[in-house]
Protein backbone atom coordinates (compact mmCIF):
# COMPACT_ATOMS: atom_id res chain seq x y z
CA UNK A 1 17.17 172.19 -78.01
CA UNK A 2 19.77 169.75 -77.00
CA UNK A 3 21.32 168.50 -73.71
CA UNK A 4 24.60 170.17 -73.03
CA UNK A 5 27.69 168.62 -72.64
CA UNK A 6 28.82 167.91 -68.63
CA UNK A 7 31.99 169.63 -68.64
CA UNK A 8 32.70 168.00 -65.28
CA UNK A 9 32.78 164.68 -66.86
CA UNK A 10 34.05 165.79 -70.14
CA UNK A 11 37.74 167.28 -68.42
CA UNK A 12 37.83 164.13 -65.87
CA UNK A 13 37.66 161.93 -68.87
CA UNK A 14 40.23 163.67 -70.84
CA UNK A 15 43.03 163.77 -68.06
CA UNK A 16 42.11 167.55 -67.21
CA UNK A 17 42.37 167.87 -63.10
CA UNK A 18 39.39 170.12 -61.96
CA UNK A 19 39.16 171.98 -58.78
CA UNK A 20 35.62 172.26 -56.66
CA UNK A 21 34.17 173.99 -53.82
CA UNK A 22 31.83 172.90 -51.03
CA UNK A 23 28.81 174.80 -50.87
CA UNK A 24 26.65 173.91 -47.35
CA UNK A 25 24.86 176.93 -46.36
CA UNK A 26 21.80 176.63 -48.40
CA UNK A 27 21.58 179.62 -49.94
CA UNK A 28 21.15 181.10 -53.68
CA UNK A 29 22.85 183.97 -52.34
CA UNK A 30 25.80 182.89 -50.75
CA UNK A 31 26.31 180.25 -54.14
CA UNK A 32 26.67 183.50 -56.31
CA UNK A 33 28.92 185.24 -54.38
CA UNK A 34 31.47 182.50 -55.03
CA UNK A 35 29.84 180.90 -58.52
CA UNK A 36 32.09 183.11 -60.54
CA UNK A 37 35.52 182.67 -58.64
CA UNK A 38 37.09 180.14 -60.75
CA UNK A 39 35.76 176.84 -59.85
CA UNK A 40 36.23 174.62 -62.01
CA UNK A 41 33.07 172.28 -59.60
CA UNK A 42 30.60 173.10 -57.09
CA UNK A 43 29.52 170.18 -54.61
CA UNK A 44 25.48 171.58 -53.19
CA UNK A 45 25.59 168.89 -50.02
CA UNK A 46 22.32 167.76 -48.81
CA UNK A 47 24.02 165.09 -46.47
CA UNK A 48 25.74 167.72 -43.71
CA UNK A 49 23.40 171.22 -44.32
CA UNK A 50 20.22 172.26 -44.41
CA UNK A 51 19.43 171.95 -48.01
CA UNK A 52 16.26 170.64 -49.10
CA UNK A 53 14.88 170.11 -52.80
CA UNK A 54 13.81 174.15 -53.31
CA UNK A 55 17.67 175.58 -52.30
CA UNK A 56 19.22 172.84 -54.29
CA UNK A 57 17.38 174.34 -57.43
CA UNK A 58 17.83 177.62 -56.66
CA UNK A 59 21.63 177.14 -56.45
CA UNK A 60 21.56 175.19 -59.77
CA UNK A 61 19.62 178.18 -61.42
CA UNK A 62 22.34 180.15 -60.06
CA UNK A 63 25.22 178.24 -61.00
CA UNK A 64 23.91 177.60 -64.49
CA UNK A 65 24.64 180.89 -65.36
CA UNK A 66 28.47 180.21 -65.01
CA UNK A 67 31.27 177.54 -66.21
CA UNK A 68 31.03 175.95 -63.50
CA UNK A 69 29.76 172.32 -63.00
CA UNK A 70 27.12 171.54 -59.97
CA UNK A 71 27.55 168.38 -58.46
CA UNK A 72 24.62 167.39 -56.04
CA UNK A 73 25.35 165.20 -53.16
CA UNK A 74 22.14 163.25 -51.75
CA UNK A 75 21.99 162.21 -48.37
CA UNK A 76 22.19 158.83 -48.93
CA UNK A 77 21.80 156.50 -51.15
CA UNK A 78 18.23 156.31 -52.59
CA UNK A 79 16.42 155.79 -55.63
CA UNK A 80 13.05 158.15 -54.32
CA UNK A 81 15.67 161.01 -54.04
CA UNK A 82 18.07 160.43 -56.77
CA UNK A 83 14.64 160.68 -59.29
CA UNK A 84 13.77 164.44 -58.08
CA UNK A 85 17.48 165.58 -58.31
CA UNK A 86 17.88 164.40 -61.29
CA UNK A 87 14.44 165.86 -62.24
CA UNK A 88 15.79 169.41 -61.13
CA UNK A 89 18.89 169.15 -62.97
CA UNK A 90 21.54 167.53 -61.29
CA UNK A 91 24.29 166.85 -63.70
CA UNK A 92 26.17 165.07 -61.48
CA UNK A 93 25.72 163.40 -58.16
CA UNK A 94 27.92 162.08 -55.06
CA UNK A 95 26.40 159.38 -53.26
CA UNK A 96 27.94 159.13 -49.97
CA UNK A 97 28.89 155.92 -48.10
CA UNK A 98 28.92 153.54 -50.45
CA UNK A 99 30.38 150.09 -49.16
CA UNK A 100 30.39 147.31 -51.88
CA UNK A 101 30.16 147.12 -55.51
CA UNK A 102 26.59 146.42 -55.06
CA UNK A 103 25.99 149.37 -53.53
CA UNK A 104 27.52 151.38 -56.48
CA UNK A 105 25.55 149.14 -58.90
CA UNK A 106 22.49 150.47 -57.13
CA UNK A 107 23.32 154.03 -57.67
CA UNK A 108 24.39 153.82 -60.85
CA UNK A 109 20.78 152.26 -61.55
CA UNK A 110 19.01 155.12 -59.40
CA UNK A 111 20.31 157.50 -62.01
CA UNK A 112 19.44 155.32 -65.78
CA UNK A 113 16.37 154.79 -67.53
CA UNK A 114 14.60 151.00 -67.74
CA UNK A 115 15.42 149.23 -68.96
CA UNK A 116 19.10 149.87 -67.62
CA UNK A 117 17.84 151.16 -64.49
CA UNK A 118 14.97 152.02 -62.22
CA UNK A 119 14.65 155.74 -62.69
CA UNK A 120 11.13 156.97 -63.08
CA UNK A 121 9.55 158.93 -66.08
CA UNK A 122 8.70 162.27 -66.82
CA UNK A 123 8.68 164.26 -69.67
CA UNK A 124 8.42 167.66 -68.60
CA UNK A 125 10.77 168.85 -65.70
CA UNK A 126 13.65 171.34 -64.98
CA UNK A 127 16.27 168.74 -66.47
CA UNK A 128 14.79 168.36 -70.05
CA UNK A 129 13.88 172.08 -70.52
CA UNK A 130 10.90 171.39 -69.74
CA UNK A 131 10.15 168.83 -72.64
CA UNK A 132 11.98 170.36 -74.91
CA UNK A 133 15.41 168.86 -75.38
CA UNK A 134 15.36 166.44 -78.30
CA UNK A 135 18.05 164.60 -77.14
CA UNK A 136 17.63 163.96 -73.45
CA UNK A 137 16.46 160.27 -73.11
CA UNK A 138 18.83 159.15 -75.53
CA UNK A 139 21.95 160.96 -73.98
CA UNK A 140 21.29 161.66 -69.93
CA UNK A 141 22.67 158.52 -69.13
CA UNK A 142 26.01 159.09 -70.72
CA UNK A 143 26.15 162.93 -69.39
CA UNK A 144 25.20 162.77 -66.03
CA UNK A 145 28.10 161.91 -63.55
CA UNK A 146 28.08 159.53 -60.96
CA UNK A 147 30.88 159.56 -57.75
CA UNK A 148 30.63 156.98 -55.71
CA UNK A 149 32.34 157.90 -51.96
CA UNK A 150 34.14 155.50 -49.94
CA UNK A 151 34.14 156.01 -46.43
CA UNK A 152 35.47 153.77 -44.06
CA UNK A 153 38.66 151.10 -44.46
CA UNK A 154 36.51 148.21 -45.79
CA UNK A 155 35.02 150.20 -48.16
CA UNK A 156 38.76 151.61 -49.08
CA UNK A 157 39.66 148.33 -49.62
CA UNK A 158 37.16 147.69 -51.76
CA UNK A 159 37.43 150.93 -53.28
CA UNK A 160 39.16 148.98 -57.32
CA UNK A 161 36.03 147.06 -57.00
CA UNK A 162 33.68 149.63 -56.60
CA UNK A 163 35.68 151.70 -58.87
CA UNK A 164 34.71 149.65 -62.00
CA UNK A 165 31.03 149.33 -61.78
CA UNK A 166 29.81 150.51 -64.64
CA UNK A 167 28.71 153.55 -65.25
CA UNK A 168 30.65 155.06 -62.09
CA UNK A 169 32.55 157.47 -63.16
CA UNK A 170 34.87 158.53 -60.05
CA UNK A 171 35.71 157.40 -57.03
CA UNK A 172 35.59 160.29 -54.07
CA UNK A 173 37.56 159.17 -50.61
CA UNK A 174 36.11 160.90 -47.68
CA UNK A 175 39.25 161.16 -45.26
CA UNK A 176 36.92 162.29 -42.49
CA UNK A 177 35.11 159.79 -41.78
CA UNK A 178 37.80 157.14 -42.95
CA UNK A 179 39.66 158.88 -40.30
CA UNK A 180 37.17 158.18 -37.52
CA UNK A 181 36.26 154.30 -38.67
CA UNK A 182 39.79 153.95 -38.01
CA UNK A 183 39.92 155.72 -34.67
CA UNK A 184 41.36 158.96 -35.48
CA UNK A 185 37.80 161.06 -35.19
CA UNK A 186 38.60 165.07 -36.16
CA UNK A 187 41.76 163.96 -37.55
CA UNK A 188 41.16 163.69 -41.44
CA UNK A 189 45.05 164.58 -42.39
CA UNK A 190 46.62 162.36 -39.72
CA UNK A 191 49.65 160.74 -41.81
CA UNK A 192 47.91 156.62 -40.98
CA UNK A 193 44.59 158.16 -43.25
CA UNK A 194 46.31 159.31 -45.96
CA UNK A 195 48.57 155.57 -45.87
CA UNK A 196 45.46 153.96 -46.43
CA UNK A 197 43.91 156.36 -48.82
CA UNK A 198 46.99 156.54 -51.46
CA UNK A 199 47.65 153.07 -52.77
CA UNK A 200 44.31 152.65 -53.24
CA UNK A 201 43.79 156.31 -55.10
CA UNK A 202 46.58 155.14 -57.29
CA UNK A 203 45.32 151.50 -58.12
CA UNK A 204 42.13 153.30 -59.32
CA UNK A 205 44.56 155.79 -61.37
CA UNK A 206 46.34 153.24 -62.39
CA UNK A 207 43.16 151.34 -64.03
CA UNK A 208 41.89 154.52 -65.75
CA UNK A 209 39.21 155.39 -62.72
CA UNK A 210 39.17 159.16 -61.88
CA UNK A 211 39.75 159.46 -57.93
CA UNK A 212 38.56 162.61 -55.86
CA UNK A 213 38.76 163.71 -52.09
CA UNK A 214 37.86 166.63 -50.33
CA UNK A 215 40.89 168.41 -48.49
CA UNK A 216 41.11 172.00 -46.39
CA UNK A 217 44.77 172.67 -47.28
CA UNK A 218 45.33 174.38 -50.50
CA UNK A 219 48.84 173.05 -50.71
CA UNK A 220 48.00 169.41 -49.75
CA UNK A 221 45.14 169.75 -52.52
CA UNK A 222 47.76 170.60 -55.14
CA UNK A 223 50.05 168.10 -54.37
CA UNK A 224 47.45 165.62 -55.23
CA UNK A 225 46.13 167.00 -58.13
CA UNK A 226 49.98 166.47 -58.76
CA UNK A 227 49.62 162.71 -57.91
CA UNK A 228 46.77 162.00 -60.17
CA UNK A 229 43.82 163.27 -59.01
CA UNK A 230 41.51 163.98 -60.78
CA UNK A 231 38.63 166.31 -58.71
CA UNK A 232 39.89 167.61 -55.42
CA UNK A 233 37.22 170.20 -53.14
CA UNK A 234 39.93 172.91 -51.31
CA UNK A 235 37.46 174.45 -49.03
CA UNK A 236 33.73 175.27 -48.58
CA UNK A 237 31.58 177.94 -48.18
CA UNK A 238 31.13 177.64 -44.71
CA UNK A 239 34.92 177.05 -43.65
CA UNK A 240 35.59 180.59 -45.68
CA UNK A 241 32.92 182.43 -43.83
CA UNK A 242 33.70 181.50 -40.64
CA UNK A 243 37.84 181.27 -40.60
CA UNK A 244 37.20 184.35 -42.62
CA UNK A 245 35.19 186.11 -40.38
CA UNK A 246 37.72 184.70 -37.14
CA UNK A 247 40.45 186.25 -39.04
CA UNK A 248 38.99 189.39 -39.48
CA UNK A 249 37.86 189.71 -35.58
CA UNK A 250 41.38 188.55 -34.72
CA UNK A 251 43.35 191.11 -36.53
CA UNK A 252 41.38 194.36 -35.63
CA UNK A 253 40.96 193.40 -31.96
CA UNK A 254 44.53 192.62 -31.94
């Protein structure tokens, strides 16, 4: 048995824009209701929901049955935690709020093997079919992605540096809390965010780094998939359910 290839990071690196979906209410359940809609991503956030270390497995058992790519975002950024998702299966992870290059560099070795980084041993877990991919030392490195999320203006304008660690592999802007480092709290699509996110986005275009953001606006996610994005989240579980369910209420009582 071999490890499979991470689509995710296979279609960034060959210039193919994939879509994703937020998925925050910690359930199995809820993540196959939506697993098979045409995603092309999944983000399982541990950083703003209740997710702990048994729902994020059950949701990649879930989403393994599907062409669709899990991405696993840790709440922050830390070696101790980065070991036991990767140990469940994680091909790809976001770490949130990173700041400097160094901070990147740290991720980056959270998620290799010594001697290239500090991530412990094991040779029988949920990653490596249980001991029984051939392959999986020699290639996990290579096929597991790692985002790196910039989240406030210094870290924006550090974002080329950051960008070209090695071994990052895409650079997500959060434009919430950009937004509120810059004093515009709850206002993530206010015009002055989006001035600061851009010319750095397209600097890290421009130098071959694949740029993502997460965005609520299915027409304002398009038109940067349009500018060179490269992974853009339209929406999330929760959002759906709730503005769904508002909707719904709305229309009958009216």
């Amino acid at each position: 048995m071999q490890l499979p290839t991470n689509r995710f990071l296979a279609s960034i690196r060959g210039g193919q824009p994939q879509i994703g979906l937020w998925l925050s209410l910690s359930s199995a359940f809820a993540t196959e209701s939506v697993a098979s809609s045409g995603f092309d991503w999944m983000l399982i956030d541990t950083e703003h929901s209740p997710n702990d270390l048994n729902s994020v497995m059950a949701q990649l058992q879930v989403l393994a049955a599907h062409p669709v790519t899990p991405i696993v975002r840790p709440d922050w950024n830390d070696a101790v935690l980065v070991k036991r998702l990767l140990d469940l299966g994680a091909p790809g992870l976001l770490f949130p709020m990173v700041q400097t290059p160094a901070e990147a560099e740290a991720a980056v070795a959270a998620t290799r093997y010594p001697p290239h980084g500090i991530r412990g041993v094991s040779g029988c877990t949920r990653a490596n079919a249980f001991g029984r991919m051939t392959d999986y030392f020699s290639r996990v490195g290579d096929e597991t992605a790692v985002i790196v999320q910039v989240e406030t203006r210094a870290a924006v304008e550090q974002s080329l540096e950051i960008g070209r660690v090695s071994g990052v592999d895409g650079v997500f802007f959060g434009p919430a809390d950009i937004a509120a480092d810059i004093g515009l709290l709850g206002k993530p699509t206010d015009p002055a965010v989006w001035e600061l996110i851009r010319p750095a986005a397209q600097k890290l275009i421009k130098s071959g780094v694949a740029v993502g953001t997460l965005v609520f606006d299915p027409a304002f996610a398009k038109s940067l998939l349009s500018e060179g994005f490269s992974f853009v989240a339209c929406g999330s579980d929760a959002v759906l359910l709730a503005r769904g369910a508002d909707r719904l209420a709305a229309t009958v009582r009216g």
